[in-house]
Each structure stands twice: as C-alpha cells, then as structure tokens.
C-alpha atoms as a PDB file:
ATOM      1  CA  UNK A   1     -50.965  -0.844 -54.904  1.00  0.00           C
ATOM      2  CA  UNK A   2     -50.500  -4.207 -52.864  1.00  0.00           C
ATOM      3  CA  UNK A   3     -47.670  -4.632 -50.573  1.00  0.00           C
ATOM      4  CA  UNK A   4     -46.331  -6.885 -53.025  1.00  0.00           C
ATOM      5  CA  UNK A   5     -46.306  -4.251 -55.363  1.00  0.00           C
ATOM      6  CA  UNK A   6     -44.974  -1.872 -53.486  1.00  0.00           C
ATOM      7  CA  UNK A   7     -42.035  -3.570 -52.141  1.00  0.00           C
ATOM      8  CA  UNK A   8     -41.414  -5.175 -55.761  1.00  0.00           C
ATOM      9  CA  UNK A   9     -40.901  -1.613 -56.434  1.00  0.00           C
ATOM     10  CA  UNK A  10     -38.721  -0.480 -53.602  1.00  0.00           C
ATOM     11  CA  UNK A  11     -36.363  -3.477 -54.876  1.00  0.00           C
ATOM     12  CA  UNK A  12     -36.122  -2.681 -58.305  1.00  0.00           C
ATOM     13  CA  UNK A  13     -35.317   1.112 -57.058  1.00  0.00           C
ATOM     14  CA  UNK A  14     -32.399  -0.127 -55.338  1.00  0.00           C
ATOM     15  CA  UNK A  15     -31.030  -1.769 -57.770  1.00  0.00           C
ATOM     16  CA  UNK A  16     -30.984   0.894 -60.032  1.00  0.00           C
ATOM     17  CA  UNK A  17     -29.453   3.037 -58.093  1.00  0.00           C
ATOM     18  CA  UNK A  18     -26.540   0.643 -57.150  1.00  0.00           C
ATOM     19  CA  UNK A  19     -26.274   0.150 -60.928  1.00  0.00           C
ATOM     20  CA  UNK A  20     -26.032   4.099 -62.099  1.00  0.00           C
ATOM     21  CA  UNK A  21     -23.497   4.095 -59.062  1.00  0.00           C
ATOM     22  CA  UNK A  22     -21.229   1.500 -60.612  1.00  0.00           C
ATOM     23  CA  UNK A  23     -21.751   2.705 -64.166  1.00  0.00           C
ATOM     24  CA  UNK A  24     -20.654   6.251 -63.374  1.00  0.00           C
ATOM     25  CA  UNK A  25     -17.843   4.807 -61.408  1.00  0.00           C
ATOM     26  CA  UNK A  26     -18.560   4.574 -58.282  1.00  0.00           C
ATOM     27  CA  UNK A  27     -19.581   8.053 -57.503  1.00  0.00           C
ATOM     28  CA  UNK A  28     -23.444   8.734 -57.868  1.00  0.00           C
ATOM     29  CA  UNK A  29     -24.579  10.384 -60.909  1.00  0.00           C
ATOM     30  CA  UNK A  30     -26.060  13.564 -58.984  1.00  0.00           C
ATOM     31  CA  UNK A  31     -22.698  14.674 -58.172  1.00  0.00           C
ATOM     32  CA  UNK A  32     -22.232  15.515 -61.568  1.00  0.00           C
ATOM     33  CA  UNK A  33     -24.889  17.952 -61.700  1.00  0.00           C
ATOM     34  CA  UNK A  34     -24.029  21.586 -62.555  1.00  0.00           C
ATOM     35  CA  UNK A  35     -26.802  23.088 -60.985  1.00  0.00           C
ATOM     36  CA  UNK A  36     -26.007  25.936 -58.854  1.00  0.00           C
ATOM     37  CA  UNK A  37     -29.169  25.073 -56.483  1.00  0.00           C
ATOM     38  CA  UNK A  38     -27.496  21.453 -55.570  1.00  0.00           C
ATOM     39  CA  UNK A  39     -24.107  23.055 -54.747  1.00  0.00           C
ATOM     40  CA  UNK A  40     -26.006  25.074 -52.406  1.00  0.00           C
ATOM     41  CA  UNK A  41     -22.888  25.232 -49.565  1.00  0.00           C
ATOM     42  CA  UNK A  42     -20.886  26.269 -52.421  1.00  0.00           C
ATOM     43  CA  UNK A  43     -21.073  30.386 -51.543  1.00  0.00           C
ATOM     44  CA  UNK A  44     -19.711  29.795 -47.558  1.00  0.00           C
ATOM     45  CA  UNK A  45     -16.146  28.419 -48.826  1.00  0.00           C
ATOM     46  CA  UNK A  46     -14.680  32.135 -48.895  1.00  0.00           C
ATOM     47  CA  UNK A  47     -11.462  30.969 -49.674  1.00  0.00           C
ATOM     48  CA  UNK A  48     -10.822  29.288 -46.703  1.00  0.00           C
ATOM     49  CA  UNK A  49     -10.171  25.976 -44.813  1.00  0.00           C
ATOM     50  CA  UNK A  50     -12.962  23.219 -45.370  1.00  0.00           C
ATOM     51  CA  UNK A  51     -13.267  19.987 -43.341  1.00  0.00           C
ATOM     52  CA  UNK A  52     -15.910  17.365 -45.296  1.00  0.00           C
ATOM     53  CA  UNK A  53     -16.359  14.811 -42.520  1.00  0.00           C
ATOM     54  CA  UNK A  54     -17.999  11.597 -43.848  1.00  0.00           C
ATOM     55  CA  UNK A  55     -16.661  12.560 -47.439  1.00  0.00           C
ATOM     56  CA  UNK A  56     -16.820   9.291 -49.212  1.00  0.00           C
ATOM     57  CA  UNK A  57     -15.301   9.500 -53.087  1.00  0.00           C
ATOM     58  CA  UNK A  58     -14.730  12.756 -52.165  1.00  0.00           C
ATOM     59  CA  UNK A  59     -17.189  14.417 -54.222  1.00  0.00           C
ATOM     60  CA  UNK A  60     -18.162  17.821 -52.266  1.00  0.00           C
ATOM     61  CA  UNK A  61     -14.268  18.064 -51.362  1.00  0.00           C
ATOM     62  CA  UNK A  62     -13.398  18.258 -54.935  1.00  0.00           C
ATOM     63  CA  UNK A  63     -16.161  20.724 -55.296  1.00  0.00           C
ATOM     64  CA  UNK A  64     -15.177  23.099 -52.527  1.00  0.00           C
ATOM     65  CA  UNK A  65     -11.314  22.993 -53.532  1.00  0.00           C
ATOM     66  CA  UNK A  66     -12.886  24.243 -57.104  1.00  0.00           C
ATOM     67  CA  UNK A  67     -14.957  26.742 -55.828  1.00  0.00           C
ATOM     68  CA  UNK A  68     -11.734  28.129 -53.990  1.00  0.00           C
ATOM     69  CA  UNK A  69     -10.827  26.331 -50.618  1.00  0.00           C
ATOM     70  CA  UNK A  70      -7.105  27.343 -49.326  1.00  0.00           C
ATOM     71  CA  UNK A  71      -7.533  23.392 -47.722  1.00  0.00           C
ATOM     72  CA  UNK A  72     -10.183  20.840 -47.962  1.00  0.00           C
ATOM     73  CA  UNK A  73      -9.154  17.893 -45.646  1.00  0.00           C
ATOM     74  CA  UNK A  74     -11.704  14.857 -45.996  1.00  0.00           C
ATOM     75  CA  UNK A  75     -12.390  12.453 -43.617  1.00  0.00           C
ATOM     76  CA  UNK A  76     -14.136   8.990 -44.342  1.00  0.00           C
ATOM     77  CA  UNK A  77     -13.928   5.066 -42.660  1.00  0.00           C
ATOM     78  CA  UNK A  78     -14.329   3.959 -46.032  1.00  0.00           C
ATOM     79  CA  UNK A  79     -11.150   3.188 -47.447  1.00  0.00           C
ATOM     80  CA  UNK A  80     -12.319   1.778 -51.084  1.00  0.00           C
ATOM     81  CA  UNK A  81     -14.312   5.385 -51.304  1.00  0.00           C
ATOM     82  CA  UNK A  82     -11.228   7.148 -50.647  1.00  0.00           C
ATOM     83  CA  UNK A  83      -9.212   5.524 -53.048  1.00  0.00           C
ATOM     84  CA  UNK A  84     -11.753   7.049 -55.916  1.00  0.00           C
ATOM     85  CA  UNK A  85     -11.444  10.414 -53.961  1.00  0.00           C
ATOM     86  CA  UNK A  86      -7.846  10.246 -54.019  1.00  0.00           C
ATOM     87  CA  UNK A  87      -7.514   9.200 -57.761  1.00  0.00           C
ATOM     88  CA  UNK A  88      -9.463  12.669 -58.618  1.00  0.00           C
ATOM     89  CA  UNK A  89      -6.148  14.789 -58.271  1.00  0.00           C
ATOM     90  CA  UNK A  90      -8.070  17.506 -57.095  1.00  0.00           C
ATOM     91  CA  UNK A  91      -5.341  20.439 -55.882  1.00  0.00           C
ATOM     92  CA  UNK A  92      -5.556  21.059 -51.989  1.00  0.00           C
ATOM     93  CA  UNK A  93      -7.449  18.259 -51.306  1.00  0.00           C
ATOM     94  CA  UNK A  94      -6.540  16.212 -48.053  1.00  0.00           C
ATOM     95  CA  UNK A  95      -7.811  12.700 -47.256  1.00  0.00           C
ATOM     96  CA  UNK A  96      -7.347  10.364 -44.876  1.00  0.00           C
ATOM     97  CA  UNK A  97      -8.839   6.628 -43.099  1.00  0.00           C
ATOM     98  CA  UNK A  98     -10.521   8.390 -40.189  1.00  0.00           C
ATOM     99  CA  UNK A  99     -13.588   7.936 -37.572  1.00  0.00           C
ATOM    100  CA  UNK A 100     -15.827  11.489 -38.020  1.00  0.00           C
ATOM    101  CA  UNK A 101     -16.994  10.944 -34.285  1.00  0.00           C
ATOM    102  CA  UNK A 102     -13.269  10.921 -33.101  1.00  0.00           C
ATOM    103  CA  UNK A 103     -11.323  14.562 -33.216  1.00  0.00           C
ATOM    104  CA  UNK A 104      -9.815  15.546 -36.254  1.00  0.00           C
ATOM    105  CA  UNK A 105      -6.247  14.121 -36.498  1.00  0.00           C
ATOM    106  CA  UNK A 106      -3.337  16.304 -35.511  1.00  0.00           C
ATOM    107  CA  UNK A 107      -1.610  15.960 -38.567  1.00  0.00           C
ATOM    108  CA  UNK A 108      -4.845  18.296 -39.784  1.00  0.00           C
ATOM    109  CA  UNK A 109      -5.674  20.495 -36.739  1.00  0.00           C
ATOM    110  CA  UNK A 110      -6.826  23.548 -37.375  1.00  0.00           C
ATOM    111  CA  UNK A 111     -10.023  25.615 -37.057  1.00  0.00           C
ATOM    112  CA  UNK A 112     -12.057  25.794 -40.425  1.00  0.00           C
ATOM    113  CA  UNK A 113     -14.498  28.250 -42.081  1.00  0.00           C
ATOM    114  CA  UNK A 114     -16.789  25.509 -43.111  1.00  0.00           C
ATOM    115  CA  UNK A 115     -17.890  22.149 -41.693  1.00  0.00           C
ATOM    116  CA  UNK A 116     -19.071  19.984 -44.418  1.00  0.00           C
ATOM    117  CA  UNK A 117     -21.450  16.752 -43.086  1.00  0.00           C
ATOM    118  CA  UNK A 118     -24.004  15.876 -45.738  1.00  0.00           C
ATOM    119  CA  UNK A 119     -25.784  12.851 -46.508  1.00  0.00           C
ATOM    120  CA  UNK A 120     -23.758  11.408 -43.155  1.00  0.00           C
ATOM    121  CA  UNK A 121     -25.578  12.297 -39.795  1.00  0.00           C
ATOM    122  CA  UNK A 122     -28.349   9.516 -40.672  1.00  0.00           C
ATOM    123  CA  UNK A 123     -25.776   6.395 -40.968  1.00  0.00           C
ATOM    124  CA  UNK A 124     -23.869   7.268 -37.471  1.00  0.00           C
ATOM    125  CA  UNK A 125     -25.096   5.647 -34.098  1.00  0.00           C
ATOM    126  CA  UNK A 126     -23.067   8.644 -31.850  1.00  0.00           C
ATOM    127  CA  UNK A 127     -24.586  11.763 -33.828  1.00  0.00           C
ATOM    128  CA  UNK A 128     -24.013  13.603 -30.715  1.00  0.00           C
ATOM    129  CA  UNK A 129     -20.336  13.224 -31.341  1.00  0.00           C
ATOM    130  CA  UNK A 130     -20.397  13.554 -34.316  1.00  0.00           C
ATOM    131  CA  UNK A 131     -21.791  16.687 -34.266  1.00  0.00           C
ATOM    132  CA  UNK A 132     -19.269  17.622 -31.270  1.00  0.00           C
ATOM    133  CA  UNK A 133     -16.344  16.836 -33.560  1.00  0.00           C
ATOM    134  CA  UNK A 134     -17.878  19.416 -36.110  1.00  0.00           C
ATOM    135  CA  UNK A 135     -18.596  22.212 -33.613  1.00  0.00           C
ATOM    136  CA  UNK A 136     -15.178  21.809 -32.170  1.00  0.00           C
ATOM    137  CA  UNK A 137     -13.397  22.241 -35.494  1.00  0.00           C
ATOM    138  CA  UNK A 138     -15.466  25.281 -36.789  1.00  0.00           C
ATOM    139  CA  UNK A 139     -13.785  29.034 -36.817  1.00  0.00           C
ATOM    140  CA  UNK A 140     -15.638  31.576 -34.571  1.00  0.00           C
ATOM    141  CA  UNK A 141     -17.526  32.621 -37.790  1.00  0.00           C
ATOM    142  CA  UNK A 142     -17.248  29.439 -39.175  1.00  0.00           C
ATOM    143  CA  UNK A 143     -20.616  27.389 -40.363  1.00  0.00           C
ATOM    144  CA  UNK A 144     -21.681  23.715 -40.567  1.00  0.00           C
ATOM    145  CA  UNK A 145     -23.452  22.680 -43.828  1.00  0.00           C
ATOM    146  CA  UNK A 146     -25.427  19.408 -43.280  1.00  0.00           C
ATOM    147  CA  UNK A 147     -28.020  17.157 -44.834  1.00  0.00           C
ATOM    148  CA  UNK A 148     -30.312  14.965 -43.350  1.00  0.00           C
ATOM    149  CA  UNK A 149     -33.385  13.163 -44.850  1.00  0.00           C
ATOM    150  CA  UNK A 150     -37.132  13.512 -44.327  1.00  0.00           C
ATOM    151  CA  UNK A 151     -39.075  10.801 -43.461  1.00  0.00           C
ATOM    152  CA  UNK A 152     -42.363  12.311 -43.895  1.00  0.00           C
ATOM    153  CA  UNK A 153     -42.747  12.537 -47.971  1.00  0.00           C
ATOM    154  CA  UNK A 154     -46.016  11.062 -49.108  1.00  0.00           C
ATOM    155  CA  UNK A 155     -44.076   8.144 -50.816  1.00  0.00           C
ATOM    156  CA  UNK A 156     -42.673   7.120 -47.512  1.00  0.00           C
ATOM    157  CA  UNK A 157     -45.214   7.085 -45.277  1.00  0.00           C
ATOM    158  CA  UNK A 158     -47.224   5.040 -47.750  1.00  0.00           C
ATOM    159  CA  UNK A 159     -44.519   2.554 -47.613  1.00  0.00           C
ATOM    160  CA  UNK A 160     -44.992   2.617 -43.604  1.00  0.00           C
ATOM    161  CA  UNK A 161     -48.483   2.196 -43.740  1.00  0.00           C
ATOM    162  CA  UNK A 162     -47.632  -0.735 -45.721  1.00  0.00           C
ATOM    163  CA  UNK A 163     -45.866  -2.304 -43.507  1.00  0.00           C
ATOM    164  CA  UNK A 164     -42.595  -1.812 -45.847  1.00  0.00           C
ATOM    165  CA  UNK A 165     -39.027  -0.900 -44.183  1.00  0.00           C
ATOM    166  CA  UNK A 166     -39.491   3.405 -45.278  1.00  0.00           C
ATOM    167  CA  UNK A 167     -35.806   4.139 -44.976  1.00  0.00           C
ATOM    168  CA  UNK A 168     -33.869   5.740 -48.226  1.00  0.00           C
ATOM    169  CA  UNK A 169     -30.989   3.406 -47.452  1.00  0.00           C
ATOM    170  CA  UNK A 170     -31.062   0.349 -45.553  1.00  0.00           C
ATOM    171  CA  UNK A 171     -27.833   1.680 -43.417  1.00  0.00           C
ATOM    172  CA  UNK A 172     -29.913   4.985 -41.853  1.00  0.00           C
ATOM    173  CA  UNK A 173     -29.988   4.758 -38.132  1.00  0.00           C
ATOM    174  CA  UNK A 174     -32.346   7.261 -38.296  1.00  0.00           C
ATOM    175  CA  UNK A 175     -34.572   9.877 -40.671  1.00  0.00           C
ATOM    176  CA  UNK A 176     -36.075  12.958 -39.050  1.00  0.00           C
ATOM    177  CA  UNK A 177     -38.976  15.253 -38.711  1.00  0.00           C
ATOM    178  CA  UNK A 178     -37.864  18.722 -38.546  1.00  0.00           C
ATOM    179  CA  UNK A 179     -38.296  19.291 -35.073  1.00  0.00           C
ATOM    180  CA  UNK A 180     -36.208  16.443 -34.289  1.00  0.00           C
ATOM    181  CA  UNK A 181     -33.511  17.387 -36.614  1.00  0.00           C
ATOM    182  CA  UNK A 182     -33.511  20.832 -35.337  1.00  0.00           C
ATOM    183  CA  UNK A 183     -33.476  19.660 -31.453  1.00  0.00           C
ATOM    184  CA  UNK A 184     -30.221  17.040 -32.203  1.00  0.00           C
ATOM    185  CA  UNK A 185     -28.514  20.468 -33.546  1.00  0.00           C
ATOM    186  CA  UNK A 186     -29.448  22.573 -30.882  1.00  0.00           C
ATOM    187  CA  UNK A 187     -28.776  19.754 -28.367  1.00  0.00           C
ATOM    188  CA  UNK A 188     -25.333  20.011 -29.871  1.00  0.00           C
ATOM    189  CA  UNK A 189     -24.484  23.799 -29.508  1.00  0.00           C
ATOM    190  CA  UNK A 190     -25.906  24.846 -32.861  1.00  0.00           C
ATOM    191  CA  UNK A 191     -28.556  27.335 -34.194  1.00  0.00           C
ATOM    192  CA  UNK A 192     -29.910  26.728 -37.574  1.00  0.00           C
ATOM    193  CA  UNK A 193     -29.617  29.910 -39.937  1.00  0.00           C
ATOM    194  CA  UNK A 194     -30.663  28.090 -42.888  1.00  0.00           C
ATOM    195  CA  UNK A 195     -32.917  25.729 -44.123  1.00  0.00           C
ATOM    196  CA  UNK A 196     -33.690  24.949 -47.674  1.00  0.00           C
ATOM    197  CA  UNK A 197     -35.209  21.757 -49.261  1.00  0.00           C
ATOM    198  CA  UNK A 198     -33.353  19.357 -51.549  1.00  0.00           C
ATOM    199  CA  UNK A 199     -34.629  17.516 -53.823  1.00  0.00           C
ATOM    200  CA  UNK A 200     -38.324  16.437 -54.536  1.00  0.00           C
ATOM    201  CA  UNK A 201     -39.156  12.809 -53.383  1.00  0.00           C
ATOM    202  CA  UNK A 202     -39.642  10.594 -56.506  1.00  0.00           C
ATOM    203  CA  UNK A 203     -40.662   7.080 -54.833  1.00  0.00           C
ATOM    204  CA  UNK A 204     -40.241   4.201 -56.814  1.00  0.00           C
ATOM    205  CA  UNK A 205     -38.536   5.737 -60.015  1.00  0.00           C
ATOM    206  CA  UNK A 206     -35.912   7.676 -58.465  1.00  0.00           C
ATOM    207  CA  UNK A 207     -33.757   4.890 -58.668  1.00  0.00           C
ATOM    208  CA  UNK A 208     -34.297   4.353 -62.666  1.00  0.00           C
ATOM    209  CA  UNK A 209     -33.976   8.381 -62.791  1.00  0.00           C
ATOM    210  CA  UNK A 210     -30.798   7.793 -61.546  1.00  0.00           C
ATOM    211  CA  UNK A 211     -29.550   4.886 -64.016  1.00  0.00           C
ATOM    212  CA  UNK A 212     -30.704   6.550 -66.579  1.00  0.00           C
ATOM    213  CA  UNK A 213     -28.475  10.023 -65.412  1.00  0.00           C
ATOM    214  CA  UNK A 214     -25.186   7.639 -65.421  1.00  0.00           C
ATOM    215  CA  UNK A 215     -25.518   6.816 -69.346  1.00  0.00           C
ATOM    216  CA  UNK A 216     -27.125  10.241 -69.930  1.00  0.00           C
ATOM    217  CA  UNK A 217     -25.985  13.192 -68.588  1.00  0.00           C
ATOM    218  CA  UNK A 218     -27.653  15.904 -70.309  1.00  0.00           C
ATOM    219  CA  UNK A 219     -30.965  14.708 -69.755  1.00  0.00           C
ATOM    220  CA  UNK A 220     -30.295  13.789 -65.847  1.00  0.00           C
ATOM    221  CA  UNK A 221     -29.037  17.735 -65.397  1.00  0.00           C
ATOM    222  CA  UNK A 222     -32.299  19.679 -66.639  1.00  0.00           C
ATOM    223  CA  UNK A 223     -34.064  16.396 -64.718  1.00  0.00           C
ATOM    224  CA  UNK A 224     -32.431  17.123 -61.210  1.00  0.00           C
ATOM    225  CA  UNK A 225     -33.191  20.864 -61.944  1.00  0.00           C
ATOM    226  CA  UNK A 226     -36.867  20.210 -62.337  1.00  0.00           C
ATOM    227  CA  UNK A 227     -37.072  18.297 -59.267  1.00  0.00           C
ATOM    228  CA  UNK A 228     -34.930  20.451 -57.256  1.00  0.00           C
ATOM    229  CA  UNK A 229     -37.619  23.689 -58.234  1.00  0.00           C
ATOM    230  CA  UNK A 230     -40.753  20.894 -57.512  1.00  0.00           C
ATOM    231  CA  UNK A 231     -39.123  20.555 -53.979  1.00  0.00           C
ATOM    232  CA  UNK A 232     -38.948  24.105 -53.008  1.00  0.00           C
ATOM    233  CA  UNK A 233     -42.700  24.377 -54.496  1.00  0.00           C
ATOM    234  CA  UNK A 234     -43.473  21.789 -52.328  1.00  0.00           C
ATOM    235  CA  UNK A 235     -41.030  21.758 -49.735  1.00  0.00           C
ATOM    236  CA  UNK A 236     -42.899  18.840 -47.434  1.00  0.00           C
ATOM    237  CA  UNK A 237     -42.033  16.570 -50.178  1.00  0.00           C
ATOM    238  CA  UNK A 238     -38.370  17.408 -50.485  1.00  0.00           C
ATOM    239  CA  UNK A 239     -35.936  13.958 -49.556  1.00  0.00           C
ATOM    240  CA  UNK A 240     -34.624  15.569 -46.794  1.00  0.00           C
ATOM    241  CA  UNK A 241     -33.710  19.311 -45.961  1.00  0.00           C
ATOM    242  CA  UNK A 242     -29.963  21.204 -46.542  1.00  0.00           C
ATOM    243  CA  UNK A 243     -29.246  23.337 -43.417  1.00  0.00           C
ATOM    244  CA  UNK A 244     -26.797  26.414 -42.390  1.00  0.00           C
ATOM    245  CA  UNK A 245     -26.048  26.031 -38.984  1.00  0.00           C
ATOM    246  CA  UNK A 246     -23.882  28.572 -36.617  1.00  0.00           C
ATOM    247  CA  UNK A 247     -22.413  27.652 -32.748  1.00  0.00           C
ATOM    248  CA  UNK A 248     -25.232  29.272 -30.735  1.00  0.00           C
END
C-alpha cells in the first residue's frame, strides 16, 4: 500500500471509532463485552477497597463494584466523562474531578487491595508520579492492574516505516516495548507478577470493528473473543499487554 493509502486508512479508523463511541453513548463498545478474558483484573477485587485512577465514564469502576468491591473510588480530570460515570448509579462507587499524579484526596484516604490504571499510563507526561500515587495507595498485599500499549505489532511498525504518526491515539505520550514498560515499573517500586496480552492488533479495521460492535452487540462479543484468543496465540501482536504488578 502507498502512504496515501495507508494514512487514508488510519483516518477512516479514527473516525469509526469516535463514531461507535458516540453511538454507544459515550463509553466504547468493548466495555460491554462479557468476556471473562477482558475483565481479566476482575478475580483480585476480593471484596475489598478499589481505587481506578484515570477512570473516565467509569467503566472498570462499575465493573469492580459488581464483581464485589466494599469501595471503588474513581479518579479522572475529565469532568464530562465523569458525569456518564456518575449517571450509571452503580452502588459503592466514588468519583471525583481529580489529578491521578497528585495523592489521593483525603476525603478518600485509605489503603486499597487493588490499584486500577488501565489504558492511562500512555496519555500522562509524569508517569513516574503517577505510578508513585498508585504504589502509595496500595495495601501491603495489595496489587496494581495496568495496561499499556505495544508499539511493536506488525501493523504499526508498517505505519512507521511509512513515515505515518504509529500511535493508537493521537494523545499517547508514549507506547512501549516490554523492556521499557517493565523498567518504568520497576523504576517505580514494582515487580511484575503478571503479564498477559490483550487484544490482537487489527490495523486499519479495528476502528469499523468497533462501529459495527455499538449497533451490534452480539456479533462484537464472540468478535472481541476471537481476537482476544488470536492475541494470546500470538502474543507479539497483542495492542498492548495487561500486567499484575506487586511493591517489590
């Protein structure tokens, strides 16, 4: 494919995801997946305080107050994202205007059991304190649960090679290797326990996957399942890893 092609593509791809977005109102359709795989943090809430830092329409919070959370307090700058999270009524559920790189607020303090942080390390400049704010508020044998995306699938390095901006989202400070995502934790006081891919790397019809899953449900679950199992077949292809981490 020519550049023009290829970046053709990369636009209609975002588009398509901003319009399954809006369609399912506001919240991305994969949230609405039932798979057990994709709610893969799920089996650490143990009935016990959760902190989602970065939790936008409040998806995972919701999630981990169904799966049994005493608390779930989310924290997110974005106040239009919170007003969907807040709308969801979900019981225990916490949320408040809030800067994930600053300490929690008082009005929340406490140490929790799990440390949520996914799809949020890669659009924050001061990781490191980001990261700090999580270790800080984690139980002795509490765990952080993050995401983080991989920069190395075959679909974006071809875009590199093109000369073609690479990034999943045009907001990313950064996307990793491994090693570097595994040297910002351990730079931070963490040891990873855990590492599992996510989801396999579609290119330039992930987007349209993704519209399509916002007027049709049924079809976008077994579809997310069969590229969930493609990613852990070929885990080097996988959008990004999901990662267990413990304070070393």
């Amino acid at each position: 494919m020519t550049r023009a092609v290829l970046a053709a593509l990369c636009w209609l791809d975002r588009k398509c995801r901003a319009a399954a977005i809006r369609l399912n109102g506001g919240i991305h359709p994969k949230h609405n997946v039932g798979d057990d795989r994709h709610r893969w943090w799920s089996r650490h809430v143990r009935g016990g305080r959760v902190l989602d830092l970065g939790c936008g329409t409040g998806a995972h919070a919701v999630l981990a107050s169904r799966t049994g959370a005493r608390i779930v307090v989310g924290l997110d700058t974005d106040q239009a994202a919170l007003k969907i999270a807040d709308a969801r009524g979900a019981r225990h559920c916490f949320f408040a205007v809030w800067d994930a790189t600053h300490p929690v607020p008082s009005d929340y303090d406490g140490k929790f059991g799990l440390v949520l942080c996914l799809d949020v390390l890669e659009h924050v400049e001061d990781r490191a304190a980001l990261l700090g704010v999580a270790r800080g508020a984690l139980a002795t044998d509490g765990v952080l649960a993050l995401t983080a995306p991989n920069r190395e699938t075959t679909w974006r390095r071809r875009l590199r090679a093109a000369g073609l901006d690479a990034r999943y989202d045009a907001d990313h400070r950064i996307e990793y290797v491994w090693d570097e995502l595994e040297g910002e934790l351990k730079d931070s006081g963490f040891r990873v326990v855990e590492r599992l891919p996510i989801v396999y790397d579609d290119g330039p019809v992930t987007g349209l996957k993704d519209l399509l899953g916002a007027v049709w449900p049924a079809w976008y679950r077994q579809e997310m399942a069969r590229r969930v199992a493609r990613a852990y077949k070929r885990p080097e292809e996988s959008k990004g890893w999901a990662v267990i981490a413990e304070v070393a």
